[in-house]
Protein backbone atom coordinates (compact mmCIF):
# COMPACT_ATOMS: atom_id res chain seq x y z
CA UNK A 1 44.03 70.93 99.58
CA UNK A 2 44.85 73.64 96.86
CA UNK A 3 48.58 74.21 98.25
CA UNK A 4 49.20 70.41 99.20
CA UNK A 5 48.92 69.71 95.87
CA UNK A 6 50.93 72.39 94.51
CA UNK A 7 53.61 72.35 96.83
CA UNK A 8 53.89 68.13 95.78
CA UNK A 9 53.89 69.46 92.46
CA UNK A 10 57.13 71.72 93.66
CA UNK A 11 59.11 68.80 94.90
CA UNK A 12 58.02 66.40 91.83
CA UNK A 13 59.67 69.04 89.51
CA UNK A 14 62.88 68.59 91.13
CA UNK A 15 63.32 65.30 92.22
CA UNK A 16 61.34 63.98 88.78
CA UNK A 17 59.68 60.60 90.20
CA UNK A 18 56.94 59.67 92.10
CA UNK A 19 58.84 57.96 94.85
CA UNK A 20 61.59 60.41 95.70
CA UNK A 21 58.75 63.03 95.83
CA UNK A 22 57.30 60.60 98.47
CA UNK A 23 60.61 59.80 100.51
CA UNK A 24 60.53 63.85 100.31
CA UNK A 25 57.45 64.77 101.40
CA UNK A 26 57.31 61.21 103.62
CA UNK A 27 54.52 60.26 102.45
CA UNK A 28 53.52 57.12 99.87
CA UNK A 29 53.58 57.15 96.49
CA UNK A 30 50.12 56.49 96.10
CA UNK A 31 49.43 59.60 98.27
CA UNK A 32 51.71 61.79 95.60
CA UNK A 33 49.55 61.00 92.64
CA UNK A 34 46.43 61.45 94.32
CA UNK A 35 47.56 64.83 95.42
CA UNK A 36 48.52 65.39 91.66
CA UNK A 37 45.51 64.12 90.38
CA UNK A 38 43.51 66.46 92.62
CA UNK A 39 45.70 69.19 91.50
CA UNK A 40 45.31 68.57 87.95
CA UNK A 41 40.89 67.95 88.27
CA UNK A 42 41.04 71.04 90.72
CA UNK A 43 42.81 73.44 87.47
CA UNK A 44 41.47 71.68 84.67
CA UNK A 45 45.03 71.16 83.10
CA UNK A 46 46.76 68.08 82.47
CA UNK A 47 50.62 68.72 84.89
CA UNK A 48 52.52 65.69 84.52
CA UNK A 49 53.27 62.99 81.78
CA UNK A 50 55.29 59.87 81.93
CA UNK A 51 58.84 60.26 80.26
CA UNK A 52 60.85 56.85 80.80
CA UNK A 53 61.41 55.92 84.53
CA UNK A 54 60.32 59.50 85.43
CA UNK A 55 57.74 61.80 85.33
CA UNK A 56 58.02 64.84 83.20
CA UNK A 57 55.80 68.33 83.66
CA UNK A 58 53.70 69.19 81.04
CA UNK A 59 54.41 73.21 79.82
CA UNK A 60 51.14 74.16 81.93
CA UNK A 61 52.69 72.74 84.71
CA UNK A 62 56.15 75.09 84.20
CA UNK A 63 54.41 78.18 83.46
CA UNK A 64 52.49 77.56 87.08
CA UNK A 65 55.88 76.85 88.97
CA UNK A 66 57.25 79.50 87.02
CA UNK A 67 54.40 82.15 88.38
CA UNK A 68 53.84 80.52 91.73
CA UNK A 69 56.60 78.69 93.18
CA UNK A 70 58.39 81.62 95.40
CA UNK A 71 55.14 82.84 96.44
CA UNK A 72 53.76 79.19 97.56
CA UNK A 73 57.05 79.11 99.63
CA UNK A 74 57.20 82.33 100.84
CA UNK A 75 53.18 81.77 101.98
CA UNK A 76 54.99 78.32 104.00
CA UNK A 77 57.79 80.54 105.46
CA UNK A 78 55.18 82.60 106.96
CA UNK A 79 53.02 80.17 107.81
CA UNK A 80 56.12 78.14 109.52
CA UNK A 81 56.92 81.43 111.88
CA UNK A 82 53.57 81.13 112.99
CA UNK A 83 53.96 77.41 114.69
CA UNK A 84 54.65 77.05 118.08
CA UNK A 85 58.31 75.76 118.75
CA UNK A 86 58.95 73.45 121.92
CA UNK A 87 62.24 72.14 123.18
CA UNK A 88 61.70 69.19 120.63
CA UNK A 89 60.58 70.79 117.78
CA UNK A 90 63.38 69.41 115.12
CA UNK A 91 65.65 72.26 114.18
CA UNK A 92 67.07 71.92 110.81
CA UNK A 93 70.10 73.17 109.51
CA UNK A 94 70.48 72.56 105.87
CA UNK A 95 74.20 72.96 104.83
CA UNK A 96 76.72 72.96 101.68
CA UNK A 97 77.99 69.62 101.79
CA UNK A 98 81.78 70.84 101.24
CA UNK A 99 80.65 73.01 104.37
CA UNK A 100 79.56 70.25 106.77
CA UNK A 101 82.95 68.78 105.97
CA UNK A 102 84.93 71.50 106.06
CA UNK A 103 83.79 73.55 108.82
CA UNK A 104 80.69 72.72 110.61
CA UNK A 105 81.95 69.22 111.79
CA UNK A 106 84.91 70.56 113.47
CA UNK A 107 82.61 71.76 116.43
CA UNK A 108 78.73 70.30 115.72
CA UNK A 109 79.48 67.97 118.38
CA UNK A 110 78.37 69.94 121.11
CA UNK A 111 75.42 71.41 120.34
CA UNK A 112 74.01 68.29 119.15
CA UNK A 113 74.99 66.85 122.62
CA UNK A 114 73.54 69.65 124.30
CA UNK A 115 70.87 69.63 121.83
CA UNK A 116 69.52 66.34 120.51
CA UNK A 117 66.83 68.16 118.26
CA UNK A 118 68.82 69.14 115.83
CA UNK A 119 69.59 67.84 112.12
CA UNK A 120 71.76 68.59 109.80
CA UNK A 121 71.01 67.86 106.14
CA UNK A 122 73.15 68.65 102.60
CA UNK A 123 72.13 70.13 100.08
CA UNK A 124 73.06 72.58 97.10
CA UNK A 125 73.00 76.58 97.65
CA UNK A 126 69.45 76.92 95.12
CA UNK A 127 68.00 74.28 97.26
CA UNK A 128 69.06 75.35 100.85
CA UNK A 129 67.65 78.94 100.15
CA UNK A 130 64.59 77.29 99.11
CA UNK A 131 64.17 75.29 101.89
CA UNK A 132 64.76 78.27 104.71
CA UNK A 133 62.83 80.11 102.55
CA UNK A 134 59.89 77.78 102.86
CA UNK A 135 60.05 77.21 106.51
CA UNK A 136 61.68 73.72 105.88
CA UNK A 137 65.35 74.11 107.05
CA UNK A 138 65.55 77.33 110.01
CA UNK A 139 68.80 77.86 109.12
CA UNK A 140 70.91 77.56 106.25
CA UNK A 141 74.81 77.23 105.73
CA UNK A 142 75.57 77.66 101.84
CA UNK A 143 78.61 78.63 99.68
CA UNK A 144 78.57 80.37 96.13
CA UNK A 145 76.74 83.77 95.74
CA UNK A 146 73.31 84.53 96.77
CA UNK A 147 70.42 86.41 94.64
CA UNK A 148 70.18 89.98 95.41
CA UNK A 149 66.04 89.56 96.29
CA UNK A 150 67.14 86.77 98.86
CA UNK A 151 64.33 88.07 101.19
CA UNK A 152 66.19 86.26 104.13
CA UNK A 153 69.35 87.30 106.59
CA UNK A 154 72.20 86.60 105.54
CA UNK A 155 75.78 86.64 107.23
CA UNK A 156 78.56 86.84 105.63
CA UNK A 157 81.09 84.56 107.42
CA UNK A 158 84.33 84.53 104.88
CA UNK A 159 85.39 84.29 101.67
CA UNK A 160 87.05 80.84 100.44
CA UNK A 161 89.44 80.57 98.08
CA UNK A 162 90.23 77.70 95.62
CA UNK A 163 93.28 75.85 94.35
CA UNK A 164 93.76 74.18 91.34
CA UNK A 165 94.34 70.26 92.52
CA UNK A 166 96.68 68.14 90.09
CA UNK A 167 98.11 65.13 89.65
CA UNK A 168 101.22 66.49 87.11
CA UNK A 169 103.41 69.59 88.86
CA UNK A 170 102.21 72.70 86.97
CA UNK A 171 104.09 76.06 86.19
CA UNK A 172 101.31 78.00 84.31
CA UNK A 173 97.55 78.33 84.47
CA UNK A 174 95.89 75.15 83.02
CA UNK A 175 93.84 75.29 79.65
CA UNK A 176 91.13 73.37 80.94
CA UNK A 177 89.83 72.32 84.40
CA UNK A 178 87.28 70.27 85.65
CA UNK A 179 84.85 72.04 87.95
CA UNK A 180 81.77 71.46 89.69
CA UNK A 181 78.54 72.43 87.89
CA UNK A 182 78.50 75.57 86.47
CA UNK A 183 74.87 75.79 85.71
CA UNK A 184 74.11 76.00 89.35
CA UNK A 185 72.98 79.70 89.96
CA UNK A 186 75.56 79.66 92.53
CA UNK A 187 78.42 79.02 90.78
CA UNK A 188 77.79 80.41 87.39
CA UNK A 189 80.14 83.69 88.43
CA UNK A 190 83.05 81.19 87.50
CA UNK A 191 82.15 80.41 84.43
CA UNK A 192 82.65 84.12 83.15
CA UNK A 193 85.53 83.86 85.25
CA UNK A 194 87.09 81.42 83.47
CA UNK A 195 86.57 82.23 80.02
CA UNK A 196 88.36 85.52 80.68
CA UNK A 197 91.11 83.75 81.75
CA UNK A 198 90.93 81.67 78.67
CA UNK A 199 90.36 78.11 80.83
CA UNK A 200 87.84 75.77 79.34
CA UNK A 201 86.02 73.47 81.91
CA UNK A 202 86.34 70.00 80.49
CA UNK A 203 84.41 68.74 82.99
CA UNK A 204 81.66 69.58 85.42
CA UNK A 205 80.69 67.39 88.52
CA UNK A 206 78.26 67.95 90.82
CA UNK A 207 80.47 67.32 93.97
CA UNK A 208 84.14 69.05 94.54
CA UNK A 209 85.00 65.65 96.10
CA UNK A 210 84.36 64.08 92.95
CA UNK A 211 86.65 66.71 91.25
CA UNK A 212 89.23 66.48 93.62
CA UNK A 213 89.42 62.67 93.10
CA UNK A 214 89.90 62.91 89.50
CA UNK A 215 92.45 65.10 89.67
CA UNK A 216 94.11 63.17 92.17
CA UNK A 217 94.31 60.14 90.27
CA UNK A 218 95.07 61.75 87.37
CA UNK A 219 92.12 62.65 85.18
CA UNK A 220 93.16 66.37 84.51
CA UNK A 221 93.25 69.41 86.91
CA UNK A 222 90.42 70.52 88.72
CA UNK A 223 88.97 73.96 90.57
CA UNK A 224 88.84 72.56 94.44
CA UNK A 225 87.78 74.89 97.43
CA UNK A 226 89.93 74.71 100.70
CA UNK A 227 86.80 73.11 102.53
CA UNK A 228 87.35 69.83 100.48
CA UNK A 229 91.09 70.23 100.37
CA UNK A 230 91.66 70.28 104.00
CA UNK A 231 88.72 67.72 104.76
CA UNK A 232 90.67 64.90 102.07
CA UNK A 233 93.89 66.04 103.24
CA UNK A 234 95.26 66.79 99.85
CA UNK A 235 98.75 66.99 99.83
CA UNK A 236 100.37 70.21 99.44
CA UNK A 237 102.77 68.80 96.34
CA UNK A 238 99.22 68.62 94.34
CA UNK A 239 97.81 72.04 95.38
CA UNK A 240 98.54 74.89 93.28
CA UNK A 241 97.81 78.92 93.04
CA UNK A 242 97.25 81.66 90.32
CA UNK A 243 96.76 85.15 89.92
CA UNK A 244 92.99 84.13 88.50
CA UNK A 245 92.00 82.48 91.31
CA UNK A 246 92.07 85.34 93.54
CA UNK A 247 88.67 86.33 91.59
CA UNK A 248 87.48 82.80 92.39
CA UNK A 249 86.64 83.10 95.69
CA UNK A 250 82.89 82.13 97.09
CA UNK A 251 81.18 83.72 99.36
CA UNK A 252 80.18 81.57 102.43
CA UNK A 253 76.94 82.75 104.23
CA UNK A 254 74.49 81.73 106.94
CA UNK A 255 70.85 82.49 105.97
CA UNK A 256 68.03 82.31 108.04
CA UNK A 257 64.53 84.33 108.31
CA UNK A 258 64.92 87.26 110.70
CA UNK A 259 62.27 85.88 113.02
CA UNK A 260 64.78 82.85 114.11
CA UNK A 261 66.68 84.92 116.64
CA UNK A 262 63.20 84.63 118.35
CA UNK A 263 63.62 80.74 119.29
CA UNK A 264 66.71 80.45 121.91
CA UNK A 265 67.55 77.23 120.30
CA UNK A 266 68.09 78.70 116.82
CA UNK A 267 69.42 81.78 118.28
CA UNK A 268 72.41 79.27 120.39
CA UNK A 269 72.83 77.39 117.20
CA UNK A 270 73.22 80.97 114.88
CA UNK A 271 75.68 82.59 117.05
CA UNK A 272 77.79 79.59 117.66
CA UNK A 273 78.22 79.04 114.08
CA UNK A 274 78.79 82.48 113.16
CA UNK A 275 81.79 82.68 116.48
CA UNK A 276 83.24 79.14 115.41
CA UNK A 277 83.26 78.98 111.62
CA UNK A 278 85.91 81.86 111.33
CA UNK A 279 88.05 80.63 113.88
CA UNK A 280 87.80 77.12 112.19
CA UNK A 281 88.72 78.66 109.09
CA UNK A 282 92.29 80.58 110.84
CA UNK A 283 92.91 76.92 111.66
CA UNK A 284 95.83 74.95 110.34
CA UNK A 285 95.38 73.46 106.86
CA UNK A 286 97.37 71.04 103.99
CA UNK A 287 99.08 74.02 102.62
CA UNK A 288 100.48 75.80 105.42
């Protein structure tokens, strides 16, 4: 099948081997390059090409994701608000990972009691707006800002603010700071930040726990949101503020396609999180 194949071909450009594309898509390895093999026979173009331990796309194989990729998961979006929902059909809720500890744990309990269909999986913002876009998550619960063609709901829930975590007392803005990555579309806002305020990143992770723990121990300072702050229970001696960091803020949203509100599960699920996470986020932290 035409978008089987393609849609493999979507998951093998991210996750870059033959396995994880499997563990993905739960199916066998065997059963990923026979869908890619079809694929390629099927366009007459050669998509893939070994490159060390993983598999690297060929440029045909770009320029197709490039022209094809939001519309194949737009066409499974669609497709998924067709399916018939029962009182088992899994319910997904993919989530920031900084947000699942931050927030969503403090009252997830419940539902999941009163709801044993659900799941909760972590991922990036890119990936989590993917994934509700495609029909693969129903609802998703991401930090950092979103594109302006989003074609989903979004609400906005609050805006969190950061503090620079460091080992050694500081009484002026830091020169450089290790951050998380700054290529991620979601987070690239900082990076302009930043500059203006003359602060090189030194480093970039691709957790805030990671960053956090470096600074901690004594690596250099680093750009930590309040999520991860109050979930390690940084101590307040380590936690600092500047005026530049009240243009840091990210924007925390919950995204989901309209037609959600049309399943009672999702709809319990949506307005519990959108009720608890602000009152979560009025709750005592580290620094007060």
């Amino acid at each position: 099948m035409l978008l089987e194949g393609i849609e493999t071909l979507l998951v093998l450009s991210q996750e870059k081997t033959m396995s994880r594309t499997g563990s993905r898509l739960y199916i066998g390895q065997s059963a990923v390059s026979k869908r890619i093999a079809n694929l390629e026979k099927r366009l007459g173009k050669k998509l893939i090409e070994p490159d060390g331990r993983q598999i690297k796309l060929t440029p045909d194989a770009l320029d197709l994701i490039e022209r094809i990729g939001t519309s194949v998961n737009e066409l499974k979006g669609l497709i998924s608000e067709e399916q018939q929902h029962s009182d088992q059909t899994l319910i997904r809720i993919d989530c920031s990972e900084t947000l699942v500890a931050g927030y969503l744990s403090e009252f997830i309990s419940p539902l999941l009691a009163q709801d044993p269909y659900l799941t909760i999986t972590t991922n990036h913002t890119p990936r989590i707006v993917e994934h509700v876009r495609s029909g693969d998550a129903m609802i998703g619960f991401c930090a950092g800002h979103l594109s302006a063609k989003l074609g989903l709901h979004a609400t906005h829930l609050f805006d969190e603010p950061f503090k620079i975590v460091s080992h050694q007392p500081l009484n002026c803005a830091p020169k450089t700071l290790i951050t998380n990555d700054l290529n991620n579309p979601a987070n690239t806002y900082q990076a302009a930040l930043l500059q203006q305020s003359q602060i090189v990143p030194c480093m970039q992770m691709d957790s805030y726990t990671a960053a956090a723990q470096l600074a901690i121990k004594g690596a250099g300072p680093a750009l930590v949101p309040m999520s991860i702050i109050k979930t390690l229970h940084i101590d307040e001696a380590l936690c600092f503020d500047f005026a530049f960091l009240s243009a840091l803020t990210r924007p925390i949203h919950l995204i989901y396609r309209p037609t959600a509100l049309k399943n009672n599960r999702a709809k319990t699920v949506i307005e519990t999180i959108e009720d608890a996470v602000p009152r979560v986020v009025l709750s005592p932290s580290p620094l007060t």
